[in-house]
C-alpha atoms as a PDB file:
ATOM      1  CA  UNK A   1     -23.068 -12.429  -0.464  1.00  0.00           C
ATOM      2  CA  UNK A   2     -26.716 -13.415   0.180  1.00  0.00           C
ATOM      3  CA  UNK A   3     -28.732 -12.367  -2.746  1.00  0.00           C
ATOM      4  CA  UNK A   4     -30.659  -9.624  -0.599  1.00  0.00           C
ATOM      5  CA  UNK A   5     -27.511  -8.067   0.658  1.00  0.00           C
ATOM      6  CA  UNK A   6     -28.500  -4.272   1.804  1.00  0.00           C
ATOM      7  CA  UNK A   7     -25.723  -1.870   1.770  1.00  0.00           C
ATOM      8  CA  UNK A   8     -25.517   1.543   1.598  1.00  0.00           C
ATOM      9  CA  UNK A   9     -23.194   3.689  -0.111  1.00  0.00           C
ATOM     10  CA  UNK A  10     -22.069   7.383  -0.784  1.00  0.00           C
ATOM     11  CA  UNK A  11     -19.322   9.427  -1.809  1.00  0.00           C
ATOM     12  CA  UNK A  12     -18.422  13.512  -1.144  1.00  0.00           C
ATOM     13  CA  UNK A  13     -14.989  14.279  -3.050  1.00  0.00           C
ATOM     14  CA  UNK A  14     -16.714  16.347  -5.669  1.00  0.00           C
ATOM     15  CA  UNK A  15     -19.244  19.134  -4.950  1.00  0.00           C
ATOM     16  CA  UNK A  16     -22.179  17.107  -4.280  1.00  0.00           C
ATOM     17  CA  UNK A  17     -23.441  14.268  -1.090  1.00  0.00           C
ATOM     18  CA  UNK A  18     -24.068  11.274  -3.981  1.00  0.00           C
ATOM     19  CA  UNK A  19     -25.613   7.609  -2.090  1.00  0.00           C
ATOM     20  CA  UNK A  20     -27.388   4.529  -3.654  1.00  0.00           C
ATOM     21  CA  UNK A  21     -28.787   2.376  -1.196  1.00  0.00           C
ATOM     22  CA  UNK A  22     -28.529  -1.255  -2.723  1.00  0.00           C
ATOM     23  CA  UNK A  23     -31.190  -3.656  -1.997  1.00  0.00           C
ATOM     24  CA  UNK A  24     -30.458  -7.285  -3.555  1.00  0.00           C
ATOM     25  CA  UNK A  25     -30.899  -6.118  -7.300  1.00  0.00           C
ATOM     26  CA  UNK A  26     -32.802  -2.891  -6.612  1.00  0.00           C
ATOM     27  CA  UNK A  27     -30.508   0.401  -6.205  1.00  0.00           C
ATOM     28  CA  UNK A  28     -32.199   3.481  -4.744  1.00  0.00           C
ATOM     29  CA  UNK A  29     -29.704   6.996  -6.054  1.00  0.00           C
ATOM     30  CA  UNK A  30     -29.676   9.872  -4.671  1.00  0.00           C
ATOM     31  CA  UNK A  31     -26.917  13.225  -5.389  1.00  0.00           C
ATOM     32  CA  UNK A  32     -27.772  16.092  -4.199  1.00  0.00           C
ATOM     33  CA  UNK A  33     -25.612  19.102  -5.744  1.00  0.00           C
ATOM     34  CA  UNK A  34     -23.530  21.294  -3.026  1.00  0.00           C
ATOM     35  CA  UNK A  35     -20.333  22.905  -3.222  1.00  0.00           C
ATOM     36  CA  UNK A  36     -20.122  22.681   0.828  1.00  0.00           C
ATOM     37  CA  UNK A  37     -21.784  21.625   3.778  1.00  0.00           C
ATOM     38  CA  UNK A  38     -21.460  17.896   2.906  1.00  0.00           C
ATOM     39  CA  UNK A  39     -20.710  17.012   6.471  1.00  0.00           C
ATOM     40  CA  UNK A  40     -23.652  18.351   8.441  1.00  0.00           C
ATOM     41  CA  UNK A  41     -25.860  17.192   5.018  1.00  0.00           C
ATOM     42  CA  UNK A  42     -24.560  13.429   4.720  1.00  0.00           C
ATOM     43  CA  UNK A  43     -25.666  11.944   7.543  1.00  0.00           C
ATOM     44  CA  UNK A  44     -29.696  13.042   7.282  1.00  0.00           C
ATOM     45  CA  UNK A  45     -29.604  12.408   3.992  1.00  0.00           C
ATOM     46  CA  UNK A  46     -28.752   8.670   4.655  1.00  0.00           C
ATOM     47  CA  UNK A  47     -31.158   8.223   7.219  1.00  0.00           C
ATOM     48  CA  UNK A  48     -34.329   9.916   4.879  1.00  0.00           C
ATOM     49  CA  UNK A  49     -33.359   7.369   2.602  1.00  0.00           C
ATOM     50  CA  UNK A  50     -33.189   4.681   4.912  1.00  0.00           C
ATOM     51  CA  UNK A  51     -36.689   6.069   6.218  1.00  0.00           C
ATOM     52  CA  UNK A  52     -38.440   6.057   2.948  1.00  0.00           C
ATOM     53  CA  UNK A  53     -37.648   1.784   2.415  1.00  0.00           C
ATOM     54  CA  UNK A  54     -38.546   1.254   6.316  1.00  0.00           C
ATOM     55  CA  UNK A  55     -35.084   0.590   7.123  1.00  0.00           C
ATOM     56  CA  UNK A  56     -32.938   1.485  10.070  1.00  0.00           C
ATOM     57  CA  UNK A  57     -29.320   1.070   9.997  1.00  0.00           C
ATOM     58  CA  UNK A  58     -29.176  -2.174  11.998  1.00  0.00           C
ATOM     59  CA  UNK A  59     -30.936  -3.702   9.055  1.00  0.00           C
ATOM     60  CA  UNK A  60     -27.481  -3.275   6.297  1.00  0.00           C
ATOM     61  CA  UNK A  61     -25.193  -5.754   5.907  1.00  0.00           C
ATOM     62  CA  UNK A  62     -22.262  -3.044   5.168  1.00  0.00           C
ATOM     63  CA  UNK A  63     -21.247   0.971   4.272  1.00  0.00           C
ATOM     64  CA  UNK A  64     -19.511   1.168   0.693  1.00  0.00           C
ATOM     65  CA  UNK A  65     -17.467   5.056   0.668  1.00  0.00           C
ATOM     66  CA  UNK A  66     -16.045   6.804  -2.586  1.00  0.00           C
ATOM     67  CA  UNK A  67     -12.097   7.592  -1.720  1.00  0.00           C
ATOM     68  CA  UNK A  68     -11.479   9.908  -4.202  1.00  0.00           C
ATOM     69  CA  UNK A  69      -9.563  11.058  -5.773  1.00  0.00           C
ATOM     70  CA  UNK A  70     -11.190  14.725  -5.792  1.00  0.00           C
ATOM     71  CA  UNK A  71     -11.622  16.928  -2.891  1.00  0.00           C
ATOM     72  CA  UNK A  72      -9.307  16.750   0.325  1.00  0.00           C
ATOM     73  CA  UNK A  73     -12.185  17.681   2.359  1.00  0.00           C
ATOM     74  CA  UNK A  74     -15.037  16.103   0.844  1.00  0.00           C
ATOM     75  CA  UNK A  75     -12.871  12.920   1.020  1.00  0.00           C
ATOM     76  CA  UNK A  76     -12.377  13.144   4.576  1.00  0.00           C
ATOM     77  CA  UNK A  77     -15.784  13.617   5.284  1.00  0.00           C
ATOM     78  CA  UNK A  78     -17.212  10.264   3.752  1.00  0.00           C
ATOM     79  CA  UNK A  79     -14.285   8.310   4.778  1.00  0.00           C
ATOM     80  CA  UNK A  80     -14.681   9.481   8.575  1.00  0.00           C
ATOM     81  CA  UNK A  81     -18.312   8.816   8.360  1.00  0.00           C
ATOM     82  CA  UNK A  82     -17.702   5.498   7.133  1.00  0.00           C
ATOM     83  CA  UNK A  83     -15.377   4.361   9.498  1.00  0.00           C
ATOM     84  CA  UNK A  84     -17.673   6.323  12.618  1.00  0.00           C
ATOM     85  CA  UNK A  85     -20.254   3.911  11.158  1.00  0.00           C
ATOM     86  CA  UNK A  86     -18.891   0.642  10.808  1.00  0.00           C
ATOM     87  CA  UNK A  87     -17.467   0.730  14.028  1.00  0.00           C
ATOM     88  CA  UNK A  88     -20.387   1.918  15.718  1.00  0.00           C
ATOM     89  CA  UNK A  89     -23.057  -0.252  13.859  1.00  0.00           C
ATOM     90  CA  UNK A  90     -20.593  -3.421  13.714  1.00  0.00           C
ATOM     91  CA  UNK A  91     -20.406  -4.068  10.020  1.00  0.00           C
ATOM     92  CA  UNK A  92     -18.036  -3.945   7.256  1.00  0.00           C
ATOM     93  CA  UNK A  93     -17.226  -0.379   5.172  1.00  0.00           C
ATOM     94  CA  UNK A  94     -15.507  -1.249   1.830  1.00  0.00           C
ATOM     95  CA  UNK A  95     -13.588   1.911   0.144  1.00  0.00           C
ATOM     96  CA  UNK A  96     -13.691   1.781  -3.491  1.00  0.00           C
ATOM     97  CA  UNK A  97     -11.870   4.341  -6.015  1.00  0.00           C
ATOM     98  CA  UNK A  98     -13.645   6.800  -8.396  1.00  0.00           C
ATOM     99  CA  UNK A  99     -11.467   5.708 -10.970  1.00  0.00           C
ATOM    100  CA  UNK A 100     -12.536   1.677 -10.249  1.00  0.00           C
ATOM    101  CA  UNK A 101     -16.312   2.838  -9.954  1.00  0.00           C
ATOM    102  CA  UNK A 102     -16.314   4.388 -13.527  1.00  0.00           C
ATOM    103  CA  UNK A 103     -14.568   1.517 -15.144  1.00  0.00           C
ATOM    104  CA  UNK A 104     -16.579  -0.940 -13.493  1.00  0.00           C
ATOM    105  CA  UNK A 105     -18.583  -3.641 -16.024  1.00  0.00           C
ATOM    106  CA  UNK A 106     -16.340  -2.633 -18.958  1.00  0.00           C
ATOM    107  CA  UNK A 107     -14.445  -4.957 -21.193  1.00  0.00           C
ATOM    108  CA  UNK A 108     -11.068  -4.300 -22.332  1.00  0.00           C
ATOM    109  CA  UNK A 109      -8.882  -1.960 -21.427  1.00  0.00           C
ATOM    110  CA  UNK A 110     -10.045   1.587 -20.039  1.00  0.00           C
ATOM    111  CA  UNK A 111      -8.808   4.960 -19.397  1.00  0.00           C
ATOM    112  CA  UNK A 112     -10.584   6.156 -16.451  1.00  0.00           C
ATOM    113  CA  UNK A 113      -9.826   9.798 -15.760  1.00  0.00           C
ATOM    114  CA  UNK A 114     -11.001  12.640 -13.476  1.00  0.00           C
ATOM    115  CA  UNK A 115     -10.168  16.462 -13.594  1.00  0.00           C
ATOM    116  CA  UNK A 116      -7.593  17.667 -10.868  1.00  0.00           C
ATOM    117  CA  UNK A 117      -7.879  20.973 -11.891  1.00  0.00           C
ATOM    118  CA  UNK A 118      -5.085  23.393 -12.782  1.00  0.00           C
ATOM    119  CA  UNK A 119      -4.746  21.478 -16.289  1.00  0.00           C
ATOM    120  CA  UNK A 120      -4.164  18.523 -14.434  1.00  0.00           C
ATOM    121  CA  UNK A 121      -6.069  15.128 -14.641  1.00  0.00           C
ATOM    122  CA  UNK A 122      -6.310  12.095 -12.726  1.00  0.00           C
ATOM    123  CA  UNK A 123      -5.732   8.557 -14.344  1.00  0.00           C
ATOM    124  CA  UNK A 124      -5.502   4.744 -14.038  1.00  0.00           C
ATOM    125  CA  UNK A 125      -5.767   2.506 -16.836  1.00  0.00           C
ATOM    126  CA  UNK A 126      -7.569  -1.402 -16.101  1.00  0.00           C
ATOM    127  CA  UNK A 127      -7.197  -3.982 -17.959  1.00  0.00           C
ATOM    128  CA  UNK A 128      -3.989  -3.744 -19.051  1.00  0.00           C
ATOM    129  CA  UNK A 129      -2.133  -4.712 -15.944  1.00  0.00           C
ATOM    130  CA  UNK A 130      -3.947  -2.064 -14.229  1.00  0.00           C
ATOM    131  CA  UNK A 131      -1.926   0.623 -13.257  1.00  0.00           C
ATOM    132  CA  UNK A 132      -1.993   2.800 -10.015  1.00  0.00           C
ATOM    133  CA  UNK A 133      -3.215   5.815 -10.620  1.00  0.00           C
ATOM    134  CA  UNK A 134      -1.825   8.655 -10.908  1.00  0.00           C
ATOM    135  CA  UNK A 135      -1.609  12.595 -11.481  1.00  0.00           C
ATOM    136  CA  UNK A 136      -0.241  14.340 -14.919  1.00  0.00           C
ATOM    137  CA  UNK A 137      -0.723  17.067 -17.438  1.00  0.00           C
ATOM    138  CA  UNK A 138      -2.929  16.626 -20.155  1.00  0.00           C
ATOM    139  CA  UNK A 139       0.252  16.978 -22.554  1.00  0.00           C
ATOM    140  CA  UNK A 140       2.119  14.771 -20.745  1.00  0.00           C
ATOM    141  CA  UNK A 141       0.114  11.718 -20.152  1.00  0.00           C
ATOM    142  CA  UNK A 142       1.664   7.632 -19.353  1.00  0.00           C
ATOM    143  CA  UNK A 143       1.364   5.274 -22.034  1.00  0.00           C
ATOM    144  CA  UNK A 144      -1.897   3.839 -23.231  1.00  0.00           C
ATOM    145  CA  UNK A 145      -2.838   0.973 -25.904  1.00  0.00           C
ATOM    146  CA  UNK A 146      -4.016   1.922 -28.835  1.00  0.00           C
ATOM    147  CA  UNK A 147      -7.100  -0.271 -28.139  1.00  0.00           C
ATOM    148  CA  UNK A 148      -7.831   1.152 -25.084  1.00  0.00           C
ATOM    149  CA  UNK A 149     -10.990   3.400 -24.563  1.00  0.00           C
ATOM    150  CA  UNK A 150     -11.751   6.351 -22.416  1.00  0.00           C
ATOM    151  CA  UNK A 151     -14.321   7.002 -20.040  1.00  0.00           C
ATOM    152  CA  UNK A 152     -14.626  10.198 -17.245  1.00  0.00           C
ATOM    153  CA  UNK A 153     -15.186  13.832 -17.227  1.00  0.00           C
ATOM    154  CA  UNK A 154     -12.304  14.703 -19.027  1.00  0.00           C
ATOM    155  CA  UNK A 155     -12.562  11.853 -21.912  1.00  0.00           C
ATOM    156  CA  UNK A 156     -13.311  14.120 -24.645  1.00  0.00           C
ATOM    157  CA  UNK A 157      -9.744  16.025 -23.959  1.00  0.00           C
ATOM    158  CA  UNK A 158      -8.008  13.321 -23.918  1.00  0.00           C
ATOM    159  CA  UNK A 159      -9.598  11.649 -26.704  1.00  0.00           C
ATOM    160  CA  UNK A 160      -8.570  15.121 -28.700  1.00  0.00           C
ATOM    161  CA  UNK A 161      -5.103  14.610 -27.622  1.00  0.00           C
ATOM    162  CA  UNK A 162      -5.215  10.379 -28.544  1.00  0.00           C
ATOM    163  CA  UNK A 163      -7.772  10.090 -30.811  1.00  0.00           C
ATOM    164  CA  UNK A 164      -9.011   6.734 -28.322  1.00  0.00           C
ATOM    165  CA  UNK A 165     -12.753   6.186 -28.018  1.00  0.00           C
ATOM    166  CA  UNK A 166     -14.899   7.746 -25.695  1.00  0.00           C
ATOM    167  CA  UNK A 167     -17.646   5.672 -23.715  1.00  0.00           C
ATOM    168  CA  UNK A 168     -19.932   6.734 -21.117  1.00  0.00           C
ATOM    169  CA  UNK A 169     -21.336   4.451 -17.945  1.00  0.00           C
ATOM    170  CA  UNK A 170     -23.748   2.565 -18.202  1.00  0.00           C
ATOM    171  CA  UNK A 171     -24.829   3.925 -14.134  1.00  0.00           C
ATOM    172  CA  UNK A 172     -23.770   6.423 -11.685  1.00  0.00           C
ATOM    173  CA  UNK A 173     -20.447   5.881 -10.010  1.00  0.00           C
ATOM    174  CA  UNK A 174     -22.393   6.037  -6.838  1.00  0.00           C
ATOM    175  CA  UNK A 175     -24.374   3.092  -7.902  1.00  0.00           C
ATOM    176  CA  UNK A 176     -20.932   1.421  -8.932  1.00  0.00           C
ATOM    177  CA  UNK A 177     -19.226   1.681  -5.452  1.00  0.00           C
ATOM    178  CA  UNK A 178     -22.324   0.267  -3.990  1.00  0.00           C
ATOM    179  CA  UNK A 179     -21.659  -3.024  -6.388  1.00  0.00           C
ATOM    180  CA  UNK A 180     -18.177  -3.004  -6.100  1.00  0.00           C
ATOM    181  CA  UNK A 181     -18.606  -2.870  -2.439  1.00  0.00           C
ATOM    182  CA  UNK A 182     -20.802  -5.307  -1.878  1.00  0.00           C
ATOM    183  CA  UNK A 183     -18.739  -7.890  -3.709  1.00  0.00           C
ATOM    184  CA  UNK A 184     -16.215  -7.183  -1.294  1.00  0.00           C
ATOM    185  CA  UNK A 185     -17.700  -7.419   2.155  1.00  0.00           C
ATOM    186  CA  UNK A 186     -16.579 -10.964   3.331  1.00  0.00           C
ATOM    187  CA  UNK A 187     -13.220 -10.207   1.840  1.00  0.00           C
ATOM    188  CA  UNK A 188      -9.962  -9.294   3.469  1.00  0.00           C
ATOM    189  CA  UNK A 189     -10.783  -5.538   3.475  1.00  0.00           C
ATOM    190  CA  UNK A 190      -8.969  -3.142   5.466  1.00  0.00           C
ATOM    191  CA  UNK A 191     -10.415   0.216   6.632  1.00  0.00           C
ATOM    192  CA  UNK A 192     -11.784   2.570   4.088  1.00  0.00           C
ATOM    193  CA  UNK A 193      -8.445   4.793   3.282  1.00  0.00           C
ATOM    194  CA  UNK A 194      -8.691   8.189   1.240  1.00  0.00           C
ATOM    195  CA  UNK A 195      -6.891   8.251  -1.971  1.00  0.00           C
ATOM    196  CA  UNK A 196      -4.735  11.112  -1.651  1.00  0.00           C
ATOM    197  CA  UNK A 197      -2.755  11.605  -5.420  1.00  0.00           C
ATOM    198  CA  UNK A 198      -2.246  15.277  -5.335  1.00  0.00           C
ATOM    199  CA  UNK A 199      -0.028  17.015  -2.095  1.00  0.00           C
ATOM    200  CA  UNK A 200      -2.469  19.459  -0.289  1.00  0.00           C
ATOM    201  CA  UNK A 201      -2.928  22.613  -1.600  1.00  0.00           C
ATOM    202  CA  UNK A 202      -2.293  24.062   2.558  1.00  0.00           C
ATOM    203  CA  UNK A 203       1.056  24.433   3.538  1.00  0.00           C
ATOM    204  CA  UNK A 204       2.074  24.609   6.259  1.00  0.00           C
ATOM    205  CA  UNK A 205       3.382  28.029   8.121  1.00  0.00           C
ATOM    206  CA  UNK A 206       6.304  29.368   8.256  1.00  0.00           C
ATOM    207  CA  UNK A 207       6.476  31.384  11.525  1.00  0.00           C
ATOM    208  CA  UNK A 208       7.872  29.733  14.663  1.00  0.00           C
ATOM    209  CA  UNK A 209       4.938  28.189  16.909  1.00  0.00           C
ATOM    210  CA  UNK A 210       4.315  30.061  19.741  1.00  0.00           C
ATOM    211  CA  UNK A 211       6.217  29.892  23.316  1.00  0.00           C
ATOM    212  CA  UNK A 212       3.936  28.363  25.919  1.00  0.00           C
ATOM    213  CA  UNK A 213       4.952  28.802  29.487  1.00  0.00           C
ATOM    214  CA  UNK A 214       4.241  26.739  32.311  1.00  0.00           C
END
């Protein structure tokens, strides 16, 4: 990509509306903390920081989107808005993984992990034949090199339970989707798809549907 690529991205699977706006090497962050309302908050937020560089949409080259894992709903909202965008606007929207963004720029092999809740964790390894992630119990986790260090919001458990090395990004994941993204535009990308590890909590009901009569 040219070397003043502008893309912006953001991510809502976790209880927050997180964006970076990427400008050639500058990276503008913003997160705002919320535990709902993402949907009606994502889309002003965007534009404000669009505003403040004297941007309008028209002017990016493509939309980078967090897929999760984390929340069902968040995840649906920044996916959706991506897509909604891309089409609309004509340019590319690259999905990229929590779990990728967090291990991005490290050497080696790394245990990215995220809390599912319920004692439950999410976890892909890189650099090691990089696994698909996946969903287990802290006392049950997949096989990991003894080399391999650990990096996410759960580290320090599992570094407990191991005794692996902890490290800590060098950026924001937000900022790291934004890269990640924009090495991708130009690439053989297909929509932005959520990644959906865990079944939904909803299930569906039990009683009969209704009757409806002509």
């Amino acid at each position: 990509m040219p070397p003043e690529t502008r893309l912006i991205a953001f991510d809502t699977s976790a209880a927050h509306c997180a964006a970076a706006l990427l400008l050639g090497d500058r990276v503008v962050t913003r997160v705002d903390d919320m535990a709902k309302g993402q949907g009606e908050h994502l889309l002003p937020m965007l534009q404000e920081m669009l505003t403040a560089e004297g941007l309008a949409w028209r002017d990016l080259d493509g939309i980078g989107v967090g897929t999760g894992p984390g929340n069902f709903t968040g995840i649906r909202i920044s996916v959706s808005a991506a897509r909604g965008l891309a089409l609309g606007l004509g340019k590319p929207a690259v999905g990229v993984s929590l779990l990728e963004a967090q291990a991005c720029g490290l050497d080696g092999v790394v245990v990215s992990c995220l809390d599912a809740r319920r004692d439950m964790i999410y976890i892909q390894v890189f650099g090691a034949g990089d696994r698909v992630p996946q969903l287990c119990a802290l006392d049950d986790l997949p096989p990991i090199s003894v080399n391999a260090r650990i990096i996410g919001p759960v580290a320090e458990q599992i570094s407990a339970l191991t005794g692996l090395a902890v490290v800590t990004p060098s950026e924001p994941p937000i900022n790291a989707i934004a890269r990640i993204a924009v090495q991708r535009i130009g690439g053989e990308n297909s929509r932005p798809t959520p990644l959906y590890i865990r079944p939904p909590d909803a299930a569906p009901a039990r009683d009969a549907a209704p009757m409806i009569r002509p």
